[in-house]
Protein backbone atom coordinates (compact mmCIF):
# COMPACT_ATOMS: atom_id res chain seq x y z
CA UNK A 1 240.90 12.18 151.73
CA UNK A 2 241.69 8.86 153.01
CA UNK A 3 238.25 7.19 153.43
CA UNK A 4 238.06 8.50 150.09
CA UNK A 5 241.32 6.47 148.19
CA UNK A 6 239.94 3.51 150.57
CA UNK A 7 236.23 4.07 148.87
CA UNK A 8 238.00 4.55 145.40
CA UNK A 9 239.75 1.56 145.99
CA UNK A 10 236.93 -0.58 146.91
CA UNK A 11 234.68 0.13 144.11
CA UNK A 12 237.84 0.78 141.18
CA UNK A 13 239.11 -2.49 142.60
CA UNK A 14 236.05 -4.73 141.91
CA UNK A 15 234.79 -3.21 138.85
CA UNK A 16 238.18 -2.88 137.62
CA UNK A 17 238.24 -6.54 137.59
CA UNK A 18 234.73 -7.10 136.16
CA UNK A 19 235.54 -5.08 133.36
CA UNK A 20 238.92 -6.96 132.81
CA UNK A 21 237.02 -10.39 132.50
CA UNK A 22 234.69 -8.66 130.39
CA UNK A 23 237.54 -7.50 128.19
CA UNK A 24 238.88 -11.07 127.93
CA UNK A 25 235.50 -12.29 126.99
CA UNK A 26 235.19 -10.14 124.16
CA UNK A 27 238.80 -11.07 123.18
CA UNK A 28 237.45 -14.69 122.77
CA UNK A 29 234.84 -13.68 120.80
CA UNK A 30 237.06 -12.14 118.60
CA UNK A 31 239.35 -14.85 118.48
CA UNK A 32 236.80 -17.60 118.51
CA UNK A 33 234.14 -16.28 116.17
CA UNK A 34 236.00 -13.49 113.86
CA UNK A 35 235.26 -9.72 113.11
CA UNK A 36 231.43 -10.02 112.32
CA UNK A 37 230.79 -11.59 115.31
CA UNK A 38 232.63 -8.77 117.33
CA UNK A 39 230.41 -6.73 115.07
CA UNK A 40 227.11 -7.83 115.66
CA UNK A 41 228.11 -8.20 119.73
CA UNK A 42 229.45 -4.83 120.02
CA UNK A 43 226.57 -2.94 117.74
CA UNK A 44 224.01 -5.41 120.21
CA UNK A 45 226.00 -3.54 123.32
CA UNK A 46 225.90 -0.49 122.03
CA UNK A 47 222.09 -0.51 121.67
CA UNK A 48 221.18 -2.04 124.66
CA UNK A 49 223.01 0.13 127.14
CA UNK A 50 221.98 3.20 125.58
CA UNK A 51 218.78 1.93 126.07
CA UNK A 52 219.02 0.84 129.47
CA UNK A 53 220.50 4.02 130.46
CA UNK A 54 217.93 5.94 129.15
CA UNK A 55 215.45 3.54 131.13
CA UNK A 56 217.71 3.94 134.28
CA UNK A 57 216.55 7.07 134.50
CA UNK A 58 218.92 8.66 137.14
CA UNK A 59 218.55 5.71 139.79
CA UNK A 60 221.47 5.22 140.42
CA UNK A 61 222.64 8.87 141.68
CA UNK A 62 219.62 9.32 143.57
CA UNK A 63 220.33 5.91 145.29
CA UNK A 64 223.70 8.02 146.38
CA UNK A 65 222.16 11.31 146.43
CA UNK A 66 218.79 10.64 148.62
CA UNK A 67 218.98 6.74 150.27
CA UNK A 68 221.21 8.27 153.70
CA UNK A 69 218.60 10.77 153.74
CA UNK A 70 215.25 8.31 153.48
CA UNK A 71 216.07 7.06 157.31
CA UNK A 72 213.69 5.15 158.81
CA UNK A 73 211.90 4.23 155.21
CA UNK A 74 215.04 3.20 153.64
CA UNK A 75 213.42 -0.46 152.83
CA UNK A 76 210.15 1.72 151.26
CA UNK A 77 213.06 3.75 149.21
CA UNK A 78 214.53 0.85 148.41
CA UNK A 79 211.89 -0.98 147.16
CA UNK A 80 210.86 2.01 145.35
CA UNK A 81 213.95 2.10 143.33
CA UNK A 82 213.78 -1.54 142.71
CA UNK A 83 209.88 -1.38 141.30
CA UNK A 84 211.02 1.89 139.15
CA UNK A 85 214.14 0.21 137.59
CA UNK A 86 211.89 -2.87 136.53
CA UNK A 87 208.95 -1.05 135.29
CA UNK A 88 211.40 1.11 133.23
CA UNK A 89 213.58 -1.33 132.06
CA UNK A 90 211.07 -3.35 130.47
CA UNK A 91 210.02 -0.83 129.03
CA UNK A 92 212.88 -0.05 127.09
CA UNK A 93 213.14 -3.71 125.84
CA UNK A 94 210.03 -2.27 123.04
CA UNK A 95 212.05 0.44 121.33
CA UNK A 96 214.72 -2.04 120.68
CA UNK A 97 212.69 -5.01 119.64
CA UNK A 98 210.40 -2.54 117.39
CA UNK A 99 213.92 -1.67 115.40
CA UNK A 100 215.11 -5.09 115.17
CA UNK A 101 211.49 -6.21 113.37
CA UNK A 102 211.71 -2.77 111.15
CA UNK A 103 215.41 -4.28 110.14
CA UNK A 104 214.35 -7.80 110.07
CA UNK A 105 217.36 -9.48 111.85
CA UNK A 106 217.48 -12.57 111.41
CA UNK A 107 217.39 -15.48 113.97
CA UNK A 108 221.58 -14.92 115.27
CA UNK A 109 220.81 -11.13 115.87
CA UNK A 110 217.43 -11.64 118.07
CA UNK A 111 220.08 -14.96 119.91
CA UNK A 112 222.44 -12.10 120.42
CA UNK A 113 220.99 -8.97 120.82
CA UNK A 114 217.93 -10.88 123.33
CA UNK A 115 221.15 -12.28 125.43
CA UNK A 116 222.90 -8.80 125.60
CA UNK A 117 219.97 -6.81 126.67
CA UNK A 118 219.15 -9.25 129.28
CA UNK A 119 222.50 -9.10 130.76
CA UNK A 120 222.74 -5.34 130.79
CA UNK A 121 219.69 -4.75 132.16
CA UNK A 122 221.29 -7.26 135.12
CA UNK A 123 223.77 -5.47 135.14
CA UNK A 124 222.20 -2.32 135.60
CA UNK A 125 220.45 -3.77 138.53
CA UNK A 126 223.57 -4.20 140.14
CA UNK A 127 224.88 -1.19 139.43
CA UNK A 128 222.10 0.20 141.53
CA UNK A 129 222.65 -2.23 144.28
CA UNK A 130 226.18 -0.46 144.01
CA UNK A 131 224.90 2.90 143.91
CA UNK A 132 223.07 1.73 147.47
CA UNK A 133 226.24 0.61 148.64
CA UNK A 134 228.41 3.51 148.48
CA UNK A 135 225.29 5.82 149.56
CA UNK A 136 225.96 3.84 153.18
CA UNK A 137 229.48 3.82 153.54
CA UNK A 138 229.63 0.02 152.96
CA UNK A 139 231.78 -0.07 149.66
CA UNK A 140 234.22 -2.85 151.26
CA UNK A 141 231.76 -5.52 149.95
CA UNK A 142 232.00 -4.33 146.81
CA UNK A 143 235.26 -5.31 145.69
CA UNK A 144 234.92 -9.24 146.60
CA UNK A 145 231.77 -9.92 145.03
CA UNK A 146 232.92 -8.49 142.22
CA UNK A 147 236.22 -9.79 142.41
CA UNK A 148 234.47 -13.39 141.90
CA UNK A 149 232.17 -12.88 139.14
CA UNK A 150 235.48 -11.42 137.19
CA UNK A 151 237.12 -14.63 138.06
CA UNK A 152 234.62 -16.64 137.10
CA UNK A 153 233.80 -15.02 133.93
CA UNK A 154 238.04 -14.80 132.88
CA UNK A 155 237.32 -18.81 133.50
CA UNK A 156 234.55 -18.56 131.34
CA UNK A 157 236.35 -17.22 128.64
CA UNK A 158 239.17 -19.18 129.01
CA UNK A 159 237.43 -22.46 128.80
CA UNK A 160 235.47 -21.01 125.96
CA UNK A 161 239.13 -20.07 123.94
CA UNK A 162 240.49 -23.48 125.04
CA UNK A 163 237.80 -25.64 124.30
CA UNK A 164 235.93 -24.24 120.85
CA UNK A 165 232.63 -23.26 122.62
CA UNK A 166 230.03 -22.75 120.53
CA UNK A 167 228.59 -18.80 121.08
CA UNK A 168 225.16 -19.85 122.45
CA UNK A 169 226.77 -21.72 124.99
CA UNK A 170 229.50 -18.89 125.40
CA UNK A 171 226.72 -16.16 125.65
CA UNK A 172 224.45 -18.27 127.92
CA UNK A 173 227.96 -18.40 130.39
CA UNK A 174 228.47 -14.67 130.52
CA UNK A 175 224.05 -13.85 131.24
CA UNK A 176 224.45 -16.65 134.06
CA UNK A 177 227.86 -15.08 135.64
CA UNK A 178 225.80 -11.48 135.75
CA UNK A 179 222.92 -13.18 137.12
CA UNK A 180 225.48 -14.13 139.88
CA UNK A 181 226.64 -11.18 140.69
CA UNK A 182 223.49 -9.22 141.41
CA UNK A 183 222.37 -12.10 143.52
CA UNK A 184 225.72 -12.07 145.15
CA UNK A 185 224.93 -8.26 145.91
CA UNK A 186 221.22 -8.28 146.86
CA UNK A 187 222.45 -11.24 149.66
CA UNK A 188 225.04 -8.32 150.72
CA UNK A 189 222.82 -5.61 151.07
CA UNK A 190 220.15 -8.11 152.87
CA UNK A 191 222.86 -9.31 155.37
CA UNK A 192 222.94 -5.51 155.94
CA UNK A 193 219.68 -5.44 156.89
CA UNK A 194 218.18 -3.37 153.65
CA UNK A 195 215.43 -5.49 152.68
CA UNK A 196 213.18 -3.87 150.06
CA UNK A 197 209.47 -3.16 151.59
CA UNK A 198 206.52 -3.07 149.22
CA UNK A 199 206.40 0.02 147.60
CA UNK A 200 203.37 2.35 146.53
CA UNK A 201 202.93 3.63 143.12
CA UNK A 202 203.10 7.42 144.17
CA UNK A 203 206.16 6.75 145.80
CA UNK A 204 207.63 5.19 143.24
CA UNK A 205 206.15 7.90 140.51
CA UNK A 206 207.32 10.69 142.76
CA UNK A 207 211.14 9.30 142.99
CA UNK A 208 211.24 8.81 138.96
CA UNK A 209 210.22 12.30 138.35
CA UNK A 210 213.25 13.43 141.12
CA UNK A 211 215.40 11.40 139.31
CA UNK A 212 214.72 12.35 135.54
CA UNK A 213 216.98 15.51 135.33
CA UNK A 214 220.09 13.05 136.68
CA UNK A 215 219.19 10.57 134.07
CA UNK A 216 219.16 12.75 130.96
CA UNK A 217 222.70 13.64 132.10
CA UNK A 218 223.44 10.39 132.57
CA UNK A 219 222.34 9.05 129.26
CA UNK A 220 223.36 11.67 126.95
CA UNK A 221 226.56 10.81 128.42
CA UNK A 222 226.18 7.30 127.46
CA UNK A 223 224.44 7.93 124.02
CA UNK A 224 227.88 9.93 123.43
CA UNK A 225 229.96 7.33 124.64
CA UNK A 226 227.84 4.70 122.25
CA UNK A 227 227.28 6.71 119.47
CA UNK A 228 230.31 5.80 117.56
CA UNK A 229 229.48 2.22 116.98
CA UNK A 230 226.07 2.75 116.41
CA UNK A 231 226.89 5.24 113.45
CA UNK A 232 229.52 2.94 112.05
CA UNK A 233 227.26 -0.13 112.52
CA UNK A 234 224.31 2.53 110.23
CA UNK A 235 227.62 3.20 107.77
CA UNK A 236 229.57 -0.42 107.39
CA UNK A 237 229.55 -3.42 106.13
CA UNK A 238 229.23 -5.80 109.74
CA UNK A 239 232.91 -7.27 109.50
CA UNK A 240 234.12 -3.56 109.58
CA UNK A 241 232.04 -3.40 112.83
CA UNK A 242 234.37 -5.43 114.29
CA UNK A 243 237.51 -3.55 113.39
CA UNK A 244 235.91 -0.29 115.11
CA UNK A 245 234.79 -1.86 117.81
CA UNK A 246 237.67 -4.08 118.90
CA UNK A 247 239.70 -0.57 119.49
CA UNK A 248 236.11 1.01 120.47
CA UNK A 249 236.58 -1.63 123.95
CA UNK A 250 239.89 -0.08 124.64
CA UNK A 251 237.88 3.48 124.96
CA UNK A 252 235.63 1.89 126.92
CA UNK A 253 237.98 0.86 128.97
CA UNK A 254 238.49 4.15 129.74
CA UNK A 255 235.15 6.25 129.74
CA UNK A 256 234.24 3.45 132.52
CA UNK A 257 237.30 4.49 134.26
CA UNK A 258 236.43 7.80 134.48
CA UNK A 259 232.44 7.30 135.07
CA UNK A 260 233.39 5.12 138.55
CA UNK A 261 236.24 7.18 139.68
CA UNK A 262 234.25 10.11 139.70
CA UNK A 263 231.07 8.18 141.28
CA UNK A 264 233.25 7.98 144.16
CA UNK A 265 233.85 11.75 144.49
CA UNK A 266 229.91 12.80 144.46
CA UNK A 267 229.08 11.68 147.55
CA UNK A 268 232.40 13.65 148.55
CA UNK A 269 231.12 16.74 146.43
CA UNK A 270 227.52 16.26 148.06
CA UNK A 271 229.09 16.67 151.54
CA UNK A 272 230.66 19.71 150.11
CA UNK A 273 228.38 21.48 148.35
CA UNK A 274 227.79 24.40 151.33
CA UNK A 275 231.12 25.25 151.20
CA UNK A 276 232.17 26.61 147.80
CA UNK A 277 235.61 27.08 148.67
CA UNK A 278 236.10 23.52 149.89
CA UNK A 279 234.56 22.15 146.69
CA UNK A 280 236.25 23.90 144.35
CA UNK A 281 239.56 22.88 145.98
CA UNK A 282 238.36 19.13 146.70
CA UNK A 283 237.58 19.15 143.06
CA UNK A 284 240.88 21.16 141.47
CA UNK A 285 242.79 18.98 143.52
CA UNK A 286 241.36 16.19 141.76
CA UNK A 287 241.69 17.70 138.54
CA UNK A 288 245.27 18.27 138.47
CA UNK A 289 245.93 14.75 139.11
CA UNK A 290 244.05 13.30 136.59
CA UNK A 291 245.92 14.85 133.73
CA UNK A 292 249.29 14.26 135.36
CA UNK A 293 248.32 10.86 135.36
CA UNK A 294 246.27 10.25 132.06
CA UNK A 295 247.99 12.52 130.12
CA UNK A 296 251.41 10.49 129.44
CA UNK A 297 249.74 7.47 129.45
CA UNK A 298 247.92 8.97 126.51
CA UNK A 299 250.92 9.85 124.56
CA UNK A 300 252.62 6.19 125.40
CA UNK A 301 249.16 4.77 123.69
CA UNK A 302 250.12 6.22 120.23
CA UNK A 303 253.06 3.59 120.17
CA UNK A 304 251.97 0.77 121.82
CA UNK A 305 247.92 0.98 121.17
CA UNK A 306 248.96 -1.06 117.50
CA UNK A 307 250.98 -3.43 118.52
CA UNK A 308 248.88 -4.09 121.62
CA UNK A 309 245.96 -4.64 119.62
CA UNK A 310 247.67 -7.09 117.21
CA UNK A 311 248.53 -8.88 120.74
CA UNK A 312 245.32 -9.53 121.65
CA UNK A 313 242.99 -9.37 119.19
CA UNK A 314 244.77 -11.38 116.60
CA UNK A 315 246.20 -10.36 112.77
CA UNK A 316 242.70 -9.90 111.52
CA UNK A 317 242.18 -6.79 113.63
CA UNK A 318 245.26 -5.04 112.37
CA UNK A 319 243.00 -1.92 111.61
CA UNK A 320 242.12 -1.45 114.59
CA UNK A 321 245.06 -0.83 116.31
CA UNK A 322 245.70 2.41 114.65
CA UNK A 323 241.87 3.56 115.66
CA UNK A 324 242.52 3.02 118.74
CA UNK A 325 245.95 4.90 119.09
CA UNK A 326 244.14 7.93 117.52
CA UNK A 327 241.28 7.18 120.15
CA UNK A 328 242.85 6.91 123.24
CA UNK A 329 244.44 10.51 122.82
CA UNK A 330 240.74 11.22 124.02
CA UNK A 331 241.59 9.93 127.62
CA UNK A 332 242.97 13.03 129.63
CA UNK A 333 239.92 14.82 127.91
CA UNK A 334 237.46 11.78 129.08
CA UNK A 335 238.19 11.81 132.72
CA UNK A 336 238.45 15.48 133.46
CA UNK A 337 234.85 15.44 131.71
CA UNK A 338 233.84 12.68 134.08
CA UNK A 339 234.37 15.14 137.19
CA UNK A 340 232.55 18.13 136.19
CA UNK A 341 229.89 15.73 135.61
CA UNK A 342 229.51 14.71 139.50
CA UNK A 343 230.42 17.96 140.17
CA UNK A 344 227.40 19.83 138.21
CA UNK A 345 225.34 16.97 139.81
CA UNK A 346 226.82 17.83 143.35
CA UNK A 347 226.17 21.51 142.89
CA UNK A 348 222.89 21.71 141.20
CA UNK A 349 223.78 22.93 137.52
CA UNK A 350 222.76 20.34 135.71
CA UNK A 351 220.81 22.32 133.31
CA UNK A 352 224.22 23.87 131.69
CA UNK A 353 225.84 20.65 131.65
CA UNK A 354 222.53 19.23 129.94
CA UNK A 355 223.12 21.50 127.56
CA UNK A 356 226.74 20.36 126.91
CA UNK A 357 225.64 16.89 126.83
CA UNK A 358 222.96 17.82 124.42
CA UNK A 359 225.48 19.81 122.71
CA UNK A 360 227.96 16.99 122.67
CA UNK A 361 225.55 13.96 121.11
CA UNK A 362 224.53 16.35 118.18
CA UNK A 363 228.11 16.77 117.37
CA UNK A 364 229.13 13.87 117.75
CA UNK A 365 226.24 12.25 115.56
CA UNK A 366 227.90 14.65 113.14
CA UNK A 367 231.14 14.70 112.91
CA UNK A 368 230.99 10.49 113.07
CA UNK A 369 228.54 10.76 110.02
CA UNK A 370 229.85 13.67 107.76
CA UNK A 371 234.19 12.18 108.87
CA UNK A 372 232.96 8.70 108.69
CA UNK A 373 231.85 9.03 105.12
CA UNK A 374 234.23 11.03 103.97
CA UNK A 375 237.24 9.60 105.94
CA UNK A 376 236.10 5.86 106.80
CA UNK A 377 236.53 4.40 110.23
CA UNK A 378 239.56 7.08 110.47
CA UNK A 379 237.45 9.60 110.55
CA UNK A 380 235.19 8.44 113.37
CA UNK A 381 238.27 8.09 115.19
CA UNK A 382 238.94 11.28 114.97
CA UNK A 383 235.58 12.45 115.93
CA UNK A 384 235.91 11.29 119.04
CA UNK A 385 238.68 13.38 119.78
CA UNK A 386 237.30 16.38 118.69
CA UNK A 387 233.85 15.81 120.43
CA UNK A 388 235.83 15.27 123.63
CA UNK A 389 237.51 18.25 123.48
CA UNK A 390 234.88 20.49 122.99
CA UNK A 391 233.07 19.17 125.88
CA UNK A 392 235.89 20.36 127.47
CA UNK A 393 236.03 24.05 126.05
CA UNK A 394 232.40 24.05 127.22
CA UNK A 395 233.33 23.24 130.89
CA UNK A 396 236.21 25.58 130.52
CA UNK A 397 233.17 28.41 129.32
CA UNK A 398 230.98 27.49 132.61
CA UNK A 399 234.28 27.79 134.68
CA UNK A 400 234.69 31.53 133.82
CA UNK A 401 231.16 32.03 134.36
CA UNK A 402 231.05 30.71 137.69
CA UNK A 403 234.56 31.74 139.22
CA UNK A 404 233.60 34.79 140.40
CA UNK A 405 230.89 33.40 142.79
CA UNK A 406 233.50 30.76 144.38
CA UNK A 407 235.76 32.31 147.49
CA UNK A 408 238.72 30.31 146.31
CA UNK A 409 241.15 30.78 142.95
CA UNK A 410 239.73 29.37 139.96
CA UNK A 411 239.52 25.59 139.20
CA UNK A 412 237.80 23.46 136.59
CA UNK A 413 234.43 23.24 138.15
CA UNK A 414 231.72 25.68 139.46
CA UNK A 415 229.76 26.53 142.45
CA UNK A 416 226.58 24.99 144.11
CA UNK A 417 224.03 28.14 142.46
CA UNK A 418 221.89 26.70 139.19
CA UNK A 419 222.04 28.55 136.24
């Protein structure tokens, strides 16, 4: 339990931080360039991770999952992962420039939207580069590199709000700072001695096709998570947008939360796996104290969510402060979702939490079209809270299905046999 809070620590730590800078820089965007601005950036976001994800193709876990395991070809693994995360992410770079040609964006949209993609796809990179990280044991270095690209990046923004940058320069600051910090991290993981060898082409075929079934999970998850914005981008006018998705980035604050927190328990769960009983109490335990921790929080959010808002954002975003107090009831739900989804990876059921996932996108492409026209942005606030929670009641339904296999009393999770 211990090297565990210390690995949970490391890795919450620095991308904690990261994610705080990156919050301030979207504040000064807000505050600098107004609502359609926010709108265009977060709907150009939105897009490109989905994207990414999808092109990401389960990488990462199997970086946790199988790198201890390669042994002595760890560089040949290594540089297999590398070669498959390039050739894929390229690739997704098409789908997304075919759509903004069909749309015909004008000259701002392919400045932002070109700028965004390349930075996510950076930092996707070093997201794998992470994923290598805590697959050794070696998440201490984690926290200090990222600890100074947040720093630099809050400057960033700061000088940006202080000074009147204009965006291009603004954007060009923030694709730079991520450019950083994956150098930052493949110097780390050289000084460790993993060096990527030259990899082969079956190798590197063979490892995306292991991978797949982790990154449909993966990226339904994300489509779910970016779904909202991309419907209300579909449904409203751009300026509106910017209203959703200035109390959308509080959310995210929290579905990235979740995602890392339980990153840090698979390897945990993988160790586990053989012993059902161990699991399911390693992963109750965890359970419980998520919702005794979210779960006020959640409730204060309803009163301070507006005001908060207001605080930051400025007066023009006075909308979104009561979205986001309606969204942020979603967090208990969120993070207890996060941990059956390392735990079905852990075990081996991924096919019934595909089918969740699966499950979960198609609702939620639903409810935020049929509330959102009905209701307005409201209504996709509410959406959110209802597609959460029946993710939830599904994982509740696998529970009772798989209780009867574990050796210990029931918790929210299941044991190691597929369904």
């Amino acid at each position: 339990m211990k090297r565990t809070l210390a690995n949970l620590s490391s890795v919450l730590g620095g991308e904690a931080a990261v994610r705080l800078a990156n919050f301030f820089a979207t504040l000064a965007i807000a505050r600098l360039y107004g609502a359609a601005i926010l709108g265009l950036f977060g709907a150009s976001v939105a897009a490109a991770t989905v994207a990414v994800m999808f092109a990401d193709n389960g990488l990462q876990t199997s970086a946790v999952t199988e790198f201890s395991a390669a042994g002595g070809r760890s560089r040949t693994f290594l540089g297999e992962l590398y070669a498959t995360k390039a050739v894929l992410g390229v690739a997704a770079l098409l789908p997304l420039a075919s759509a903004a040609l069909l749309q015909g964006c004008d000259r701002l949209c392919w400045t932002v939207g070109g700028v965004v993609f390349a930075r996510t796809l950076l930092q996707s990179f070093s997201q794998l580069q992470i994923a290598v990280l805590k697959a050794v044991g070696r998440m201490h270095g984690i926290a200090p590199v990222q600890g100074l690209h947040a720093a630099l990046l809050g400057v960033a923004a700061f000088l940006a709000l202080a000074r009147g940058w204009p965006l291009g320069r603004f954007l060009a600051a923030l694709l730079v700072l991520q450019a950083f910090e994956w150098m930052l991290l493949s110097a780390l993981l050289a000084g460790m001695g993993f060096r990527p060898a030259r990899p082969g082409f079956a190798g590197s075929f063979a490892l995306a096709k292991r991978s797949a079934p982790f990154g449909v999970a993966s990226a339904l998850a994300n489509l779910t998570m970016r779904l909202d914005v991309l419907v209300v981008s579909a449904l409203f006018p751009i300026a509106a947008v910017g209203q959703f998705s200035a109390a959308d980035n509080l959310l995210l604050v929290v579905y990235l939360a979740a995602a890392l927190a339980g990153s840090v328990l698979l390897p945990e769960m993988v160790r586990l796996k053989r012993s059902p009983a161990d699991l399911s109490g390693y992963a109750g335990r965890w359970t419980r104290w998520t919702l005794a921790a979210t779960a006020p929080l959640a409730l204060l959010s309803l009163a301070l969510t507006p005001r908060l808002v207001g605080l930051l954002f400025g007066s023009g975003f006075s909308q979104a402060g009561a979205l986001g107090a309606v969204m942020l009831l979603a967090g208990p739900l969120i993070a207890c979702n996060s941990i059956q989804l390392n735990l079905a990876l852990a075990t081996g059921a991924r096919r019934a939490y595909l089918g969740i996932l699966g499950a979960a996108a198609l609702l939620a492409f639903a409810l935020d079209c049929g509330l959102g026209y009905a209701f307005g942005l409201a209504g996709v606030a509410v959406a959110i809270l209802v597609r959460e929670a029946a993710v939830f009641a599904g994982f509740l339904f696998l529970r009772s299905r798989f209780t009867a296999r574990l050796a210990s009393a029931p918790v929210a999770g299941w044991s190691g046999e597929r369904t």
